[in-house]
Protein backbone atom coordinates (compact mmCIF):
# COMPACT_ATOMS: atom_id res chain seq x y z
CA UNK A 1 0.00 0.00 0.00
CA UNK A 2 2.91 1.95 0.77
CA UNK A 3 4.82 1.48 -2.33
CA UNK A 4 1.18 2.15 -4.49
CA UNK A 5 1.11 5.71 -2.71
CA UNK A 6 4.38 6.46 -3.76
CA UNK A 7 3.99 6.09 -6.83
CA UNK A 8 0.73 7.83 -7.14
CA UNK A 9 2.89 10.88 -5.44
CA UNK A 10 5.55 10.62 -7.81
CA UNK A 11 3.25 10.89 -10.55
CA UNK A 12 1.05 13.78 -9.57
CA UNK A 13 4.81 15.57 -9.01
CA UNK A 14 5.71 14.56 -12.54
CA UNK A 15 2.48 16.25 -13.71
CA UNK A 16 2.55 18.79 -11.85
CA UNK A 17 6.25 19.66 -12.82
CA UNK A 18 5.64 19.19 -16.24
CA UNK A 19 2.32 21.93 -16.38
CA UNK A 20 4.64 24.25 -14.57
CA UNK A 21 7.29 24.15 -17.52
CA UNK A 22 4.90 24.96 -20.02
CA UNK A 23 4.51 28.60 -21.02
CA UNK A 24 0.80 30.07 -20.74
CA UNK A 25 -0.42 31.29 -24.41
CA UNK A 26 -3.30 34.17 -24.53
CA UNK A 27 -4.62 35.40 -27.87
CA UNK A 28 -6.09 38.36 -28.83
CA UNK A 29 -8.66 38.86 -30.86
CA UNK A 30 -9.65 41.84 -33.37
CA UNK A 31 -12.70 42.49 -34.01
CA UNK A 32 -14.04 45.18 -36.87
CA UNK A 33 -17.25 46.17 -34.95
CA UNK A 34 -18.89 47.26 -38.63
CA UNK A 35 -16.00 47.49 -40.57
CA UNK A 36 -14.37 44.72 -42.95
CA UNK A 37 -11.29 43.51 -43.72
CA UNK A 38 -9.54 39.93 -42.37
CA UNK A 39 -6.74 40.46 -39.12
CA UNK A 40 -5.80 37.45 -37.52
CA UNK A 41 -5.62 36.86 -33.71
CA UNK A 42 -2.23 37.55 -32.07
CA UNK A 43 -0.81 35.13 -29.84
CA UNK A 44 0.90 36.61 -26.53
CA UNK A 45 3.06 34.87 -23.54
CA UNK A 46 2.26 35.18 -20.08
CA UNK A 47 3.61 38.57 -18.96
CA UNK A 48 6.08 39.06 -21.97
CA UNK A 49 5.29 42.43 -23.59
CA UNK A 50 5.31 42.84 -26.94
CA UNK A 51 3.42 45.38 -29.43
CA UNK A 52 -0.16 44.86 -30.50
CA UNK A 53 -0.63 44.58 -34.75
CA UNK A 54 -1.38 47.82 -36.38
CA UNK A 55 -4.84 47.99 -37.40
CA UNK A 56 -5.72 46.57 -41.02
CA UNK A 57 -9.97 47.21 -41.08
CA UNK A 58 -11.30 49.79 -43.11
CA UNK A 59 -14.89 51.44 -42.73
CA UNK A 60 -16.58 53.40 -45.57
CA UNK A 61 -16.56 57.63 -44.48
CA UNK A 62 -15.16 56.50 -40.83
CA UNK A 63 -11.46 56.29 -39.57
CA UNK A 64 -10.40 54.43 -37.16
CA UNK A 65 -9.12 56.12 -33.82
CA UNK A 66 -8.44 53.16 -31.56
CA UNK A 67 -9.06 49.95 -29.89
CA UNK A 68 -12.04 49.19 -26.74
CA UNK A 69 -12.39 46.40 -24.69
CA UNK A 70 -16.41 46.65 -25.41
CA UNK A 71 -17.59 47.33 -29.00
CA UNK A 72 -19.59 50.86 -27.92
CA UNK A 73 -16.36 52.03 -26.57
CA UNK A 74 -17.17 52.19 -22.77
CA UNK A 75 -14.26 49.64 -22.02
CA UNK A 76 -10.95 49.86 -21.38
CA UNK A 77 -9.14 52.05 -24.28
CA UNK A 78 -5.90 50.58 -26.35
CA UNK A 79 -4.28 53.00 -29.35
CA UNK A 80 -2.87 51.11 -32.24
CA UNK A 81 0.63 48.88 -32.13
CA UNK A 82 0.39 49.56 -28.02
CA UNK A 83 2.97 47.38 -26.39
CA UNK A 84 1.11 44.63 -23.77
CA UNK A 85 1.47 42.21 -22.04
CA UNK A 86 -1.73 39.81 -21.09
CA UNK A 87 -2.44 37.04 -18.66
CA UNK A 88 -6.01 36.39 -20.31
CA UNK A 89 -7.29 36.27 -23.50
CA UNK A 90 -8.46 39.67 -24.79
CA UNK A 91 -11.30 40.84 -27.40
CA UNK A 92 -10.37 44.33 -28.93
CA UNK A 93 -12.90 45.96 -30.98
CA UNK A 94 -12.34 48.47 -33.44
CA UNK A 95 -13.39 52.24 -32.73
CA UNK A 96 -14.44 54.61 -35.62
CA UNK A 97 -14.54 58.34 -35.75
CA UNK A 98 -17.01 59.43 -38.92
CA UNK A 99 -15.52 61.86 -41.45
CA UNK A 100 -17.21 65.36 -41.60
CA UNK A 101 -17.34 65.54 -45.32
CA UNK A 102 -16.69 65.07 -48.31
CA UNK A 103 -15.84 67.58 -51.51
CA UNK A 104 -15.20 66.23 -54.39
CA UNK A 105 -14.85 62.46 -53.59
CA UNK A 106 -12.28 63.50 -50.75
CA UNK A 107 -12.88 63.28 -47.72
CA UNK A 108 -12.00 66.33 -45.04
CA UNK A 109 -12.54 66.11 -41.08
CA UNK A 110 -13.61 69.36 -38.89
CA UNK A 111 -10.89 69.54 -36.22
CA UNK A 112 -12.87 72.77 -34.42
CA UNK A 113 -10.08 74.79 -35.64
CA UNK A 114 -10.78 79.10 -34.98
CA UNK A 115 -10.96 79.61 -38.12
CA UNK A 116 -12.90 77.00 -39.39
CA UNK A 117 -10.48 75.54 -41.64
CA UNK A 118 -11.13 71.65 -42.45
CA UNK A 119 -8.24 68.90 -42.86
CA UNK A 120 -8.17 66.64 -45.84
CA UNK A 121 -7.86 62.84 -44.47
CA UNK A 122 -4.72 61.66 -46.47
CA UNK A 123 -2.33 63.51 -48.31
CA UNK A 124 -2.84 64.52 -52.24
CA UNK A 125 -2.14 60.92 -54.07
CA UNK A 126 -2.96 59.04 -51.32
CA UNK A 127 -6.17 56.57 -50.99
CA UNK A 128 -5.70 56.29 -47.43
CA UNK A 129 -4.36 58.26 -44.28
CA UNK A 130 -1.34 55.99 -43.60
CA UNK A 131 0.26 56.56 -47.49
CA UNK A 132 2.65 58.86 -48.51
CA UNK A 133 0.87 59.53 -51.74
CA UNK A 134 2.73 61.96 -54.44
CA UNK A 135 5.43 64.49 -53.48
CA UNK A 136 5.52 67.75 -55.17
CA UNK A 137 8.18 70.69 -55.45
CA UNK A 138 6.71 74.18 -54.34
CA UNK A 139 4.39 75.68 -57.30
CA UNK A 140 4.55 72.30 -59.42
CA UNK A 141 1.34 70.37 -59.66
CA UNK A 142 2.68 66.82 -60.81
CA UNK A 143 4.92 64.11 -58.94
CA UNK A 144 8.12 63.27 -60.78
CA UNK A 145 11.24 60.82 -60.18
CA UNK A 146 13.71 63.27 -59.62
CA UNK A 147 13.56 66.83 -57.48
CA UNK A 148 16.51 69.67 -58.51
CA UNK A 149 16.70 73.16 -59.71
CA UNK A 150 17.95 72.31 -63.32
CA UNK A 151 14.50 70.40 -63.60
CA UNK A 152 12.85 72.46 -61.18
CA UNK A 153 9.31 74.56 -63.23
CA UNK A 154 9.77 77.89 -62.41
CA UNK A 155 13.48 78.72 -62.36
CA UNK A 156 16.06 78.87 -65.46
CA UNK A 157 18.28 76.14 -63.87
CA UNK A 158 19.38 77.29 -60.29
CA UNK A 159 18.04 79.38 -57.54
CA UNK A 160 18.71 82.47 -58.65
CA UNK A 161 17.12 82.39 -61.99
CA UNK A 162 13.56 82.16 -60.82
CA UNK A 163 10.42 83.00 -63.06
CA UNK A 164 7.66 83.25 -60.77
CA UNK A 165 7.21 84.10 -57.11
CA UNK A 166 10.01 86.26 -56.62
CA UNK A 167 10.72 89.19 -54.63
CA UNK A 168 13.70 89.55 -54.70
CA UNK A 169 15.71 90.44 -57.79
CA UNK A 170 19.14 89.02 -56.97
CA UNK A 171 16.91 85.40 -57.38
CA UNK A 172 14.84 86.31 -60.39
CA UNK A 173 16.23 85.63 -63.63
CA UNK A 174 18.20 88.67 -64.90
CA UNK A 175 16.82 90.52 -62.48
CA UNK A 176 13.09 89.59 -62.38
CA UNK A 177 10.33 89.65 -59.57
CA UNK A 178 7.17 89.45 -59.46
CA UNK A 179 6.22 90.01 -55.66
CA UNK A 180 3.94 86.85 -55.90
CA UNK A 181 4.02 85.38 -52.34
CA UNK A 182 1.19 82.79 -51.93
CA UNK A 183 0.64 80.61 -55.13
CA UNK A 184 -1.48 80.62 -57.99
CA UNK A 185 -4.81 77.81 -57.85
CA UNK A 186 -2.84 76.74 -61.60
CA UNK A 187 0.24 76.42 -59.42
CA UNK A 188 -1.52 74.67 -56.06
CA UNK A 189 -0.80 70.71 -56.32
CA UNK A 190 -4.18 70.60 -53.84
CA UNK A 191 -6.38 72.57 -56.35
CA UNK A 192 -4.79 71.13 -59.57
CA UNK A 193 -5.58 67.59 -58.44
CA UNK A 194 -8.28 67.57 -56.34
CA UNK A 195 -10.30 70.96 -57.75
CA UNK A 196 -11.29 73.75 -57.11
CA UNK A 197 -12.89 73.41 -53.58
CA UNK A 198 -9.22 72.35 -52.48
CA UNK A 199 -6.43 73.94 -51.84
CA UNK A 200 -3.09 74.09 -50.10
CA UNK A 201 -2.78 75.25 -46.31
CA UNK A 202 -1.09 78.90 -45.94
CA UNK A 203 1.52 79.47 -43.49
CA UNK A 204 -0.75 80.58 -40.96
CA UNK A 205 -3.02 77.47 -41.54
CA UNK A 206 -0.21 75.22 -40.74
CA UNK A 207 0.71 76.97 -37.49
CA UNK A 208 -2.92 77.13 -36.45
CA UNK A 209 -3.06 73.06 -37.02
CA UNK A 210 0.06 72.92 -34.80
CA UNK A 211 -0.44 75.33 -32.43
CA UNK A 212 -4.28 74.28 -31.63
CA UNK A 213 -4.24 70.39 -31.65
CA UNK A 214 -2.52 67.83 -29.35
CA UNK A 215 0.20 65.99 -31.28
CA UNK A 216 0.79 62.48 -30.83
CA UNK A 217 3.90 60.63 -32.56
CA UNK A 218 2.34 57.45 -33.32
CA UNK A 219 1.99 54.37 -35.62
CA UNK A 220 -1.08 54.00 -37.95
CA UNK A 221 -1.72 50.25 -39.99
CA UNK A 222 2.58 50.11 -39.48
CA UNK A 223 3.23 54.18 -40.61
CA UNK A 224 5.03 56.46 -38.39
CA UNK A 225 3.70 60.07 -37.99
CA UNK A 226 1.80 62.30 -35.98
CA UNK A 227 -1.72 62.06 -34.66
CA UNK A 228 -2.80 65.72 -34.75
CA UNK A 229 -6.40 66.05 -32.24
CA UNK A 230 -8.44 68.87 -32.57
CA UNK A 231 -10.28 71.03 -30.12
CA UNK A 232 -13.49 69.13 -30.53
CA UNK A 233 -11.76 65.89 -30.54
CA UNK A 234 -11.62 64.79 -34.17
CA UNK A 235 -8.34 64.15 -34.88
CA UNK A 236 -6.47 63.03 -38.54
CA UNK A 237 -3.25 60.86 -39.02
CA UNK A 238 -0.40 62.92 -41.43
CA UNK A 239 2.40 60.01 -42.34
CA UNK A 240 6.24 60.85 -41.64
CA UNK A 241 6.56 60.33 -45.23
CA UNK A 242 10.34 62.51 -45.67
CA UNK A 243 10.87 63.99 -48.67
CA UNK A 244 12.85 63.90 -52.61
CA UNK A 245 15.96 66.01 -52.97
CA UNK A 246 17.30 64.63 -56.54
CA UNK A 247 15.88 61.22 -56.70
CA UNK A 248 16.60 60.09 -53.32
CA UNK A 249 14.06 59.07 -50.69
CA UNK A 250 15.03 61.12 -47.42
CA UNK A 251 14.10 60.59 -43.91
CA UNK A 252 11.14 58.24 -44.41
CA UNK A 253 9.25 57.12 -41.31
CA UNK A 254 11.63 59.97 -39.16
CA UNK A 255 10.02 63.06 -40.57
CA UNK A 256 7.21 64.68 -42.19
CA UNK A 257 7.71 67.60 -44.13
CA UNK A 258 4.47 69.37 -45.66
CA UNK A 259 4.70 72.14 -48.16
CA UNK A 260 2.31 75.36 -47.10
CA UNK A 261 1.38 77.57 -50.14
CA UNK A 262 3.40 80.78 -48.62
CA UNK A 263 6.90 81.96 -50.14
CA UNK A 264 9.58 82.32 -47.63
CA UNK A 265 10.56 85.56 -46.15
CA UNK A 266 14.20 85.53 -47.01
CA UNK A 267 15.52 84.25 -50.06
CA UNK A 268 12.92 83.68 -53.15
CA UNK A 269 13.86 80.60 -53.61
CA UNK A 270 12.58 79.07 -50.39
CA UNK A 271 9.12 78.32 -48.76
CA UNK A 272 7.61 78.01 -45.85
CA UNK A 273 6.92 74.01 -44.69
CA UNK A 274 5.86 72.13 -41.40
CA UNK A 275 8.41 70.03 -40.30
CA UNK A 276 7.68 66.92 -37.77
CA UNK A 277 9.87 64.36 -36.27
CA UNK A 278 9.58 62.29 -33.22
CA UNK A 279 10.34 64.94 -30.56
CA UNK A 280 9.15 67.88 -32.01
CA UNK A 281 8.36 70.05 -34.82
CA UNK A 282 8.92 73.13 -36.65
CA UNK A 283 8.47 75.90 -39.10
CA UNK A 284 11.03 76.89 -41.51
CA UNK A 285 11.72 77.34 -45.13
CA UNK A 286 13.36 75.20 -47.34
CA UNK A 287 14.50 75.08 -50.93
CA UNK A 288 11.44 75.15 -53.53
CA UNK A 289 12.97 72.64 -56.14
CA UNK A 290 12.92 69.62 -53.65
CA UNK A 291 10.09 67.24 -53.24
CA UNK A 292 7.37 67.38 -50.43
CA UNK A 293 3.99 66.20 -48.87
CA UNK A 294 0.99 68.16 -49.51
CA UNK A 295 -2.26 67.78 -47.48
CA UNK A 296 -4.98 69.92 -48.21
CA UNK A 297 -7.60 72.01 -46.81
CA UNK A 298 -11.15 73.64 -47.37
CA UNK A 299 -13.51 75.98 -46.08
């Protein structure tokens, strides 16, 4: 009887050992909550951190702002690609902000700016917030593979042999200027592509966008950029998309850099852009030839 017992005990320690060796699996699941699109569940360790997948649903005239642990949003909140850890299975459902509008089969969100200035979604050649879409040098209205001033619109092969949107005659060419210092609609890569109702933001517009929303560095369906909320709450997504000098790809996923449609105050041949990174931002002027982001606005 003895001997039986012992055995017994020796196998319940065996079992018991072995369940203790085993690592404990959780999964999470995503769920749309009225969008569509396919994500799989993501497996997670016991109390080993890691980063949550990047949202992949889409929703027809919503974007999506964040993950709840109850589909009307009353749960427990989680932003995209948040690092957790889990010791139980979790259920994330999709949350959806609703666009404000649309003008011209683009869609724009109110961000309760003062002025009342509404934010495209995505930038110009972009079908969704998180792409790059087309870059553009200052006054040109077309993408092209390769940014310089010999191929540069309105110049005569450098900097100082500009054509239009000068003000300064040591940068015109022979002498010229014009005293143009916001561009043209024909000129505006926002108007030219997306029509007239669109346009691109001055240099005042920018600085009211920065200076009168919460910025968030963050990472949208695997994009790095800022999350810029509004006063009233809505918020849109603008990609650290970098920008073309020649036909090289700069500083993608470290910075954004998004033309406004203001000439510089110094030299002619620079204008005025927002520049974002990870720990801050500015505004500052840089050379018109090169190749930048454009996201537009409307009234």
């Amino acid at each position: 009887m003895k001997r039986t017992l012992l055995i017994i005990s020796a196998l319940v320690l065996i079992v018991f050992m072995c369940g203790c060796g085993k690592e404990r699996v959780y999964t999470v699941t995503f769920d749309a909550n009225g969008g569509t699109g396919v994500m799989k569940s993501q497996t997670f360790v016991k109390d080993v951190s890691q980063a949550l997948v990047s949202n992949k649903f889409k929703r027809k005239g919503y974007i999506f702002s964040k993950w709840n642990t109850i589909p009307d949003g009353t749960g427990v909140d989680y932003s995209d690609a948040k690092e957790i850890s889990l010791n139980d299975d979790l259920t994330l459902y999709a949350q959806w902000k609703p666009v404000s509008g649309s003008k011209n089969g683009h869609d724009y969100i109110d961000l309760g700016l003062p002025s009342g200035t509404l934010w495209a979604t995505c930038n110009i050649g972009a079908r969704a917030p998180e792409y790059y879409g087309d870059f553009f040098a200052w006054g040109e209205v077309s993408a092209k593979s390769s940014y310089t001033w010999t191929n540069y619109k309105y110049c005569n092969g450098d900097f100082n042999s500009l054509t239009k949107y000068c003000s300064m005659s040591s940068f015109g060419d022979n002498g010229f200027t014009d005293n143009l210092k916001v561009l043209e609609p024909s000129d505006d890569a926002a108007t030219a592509n997306w029509g007239q109702d669109w346009r691109m933001p001055t240099v005042d517009e920018m600085r009211e966008l920065r200076d009168n929303c919460v910025m968030l560095w963050s990472v949208q369906n695997g994009t790095k950029g800022f999350l810029f909320t509004g006063p009233n709450g809505n918020s849109i997504f603008m990609p650290a998309s970098g920008y073309y000098f020649g036909s090289d790809h700069e500083d993608s996923g470290v910075g954004g850099y998004y033309w406004t449609s203001t000439l510089g105050p110094g030299m002619s041949g620079y204008s005025w852009l927002f520049h974002f990174y990870a720990d801050g931002s500015e505004m500052n002027n840089y050379g018109r030839c090169q190749g930048r982001s454009v996201r537009a606005v409307c009234k």
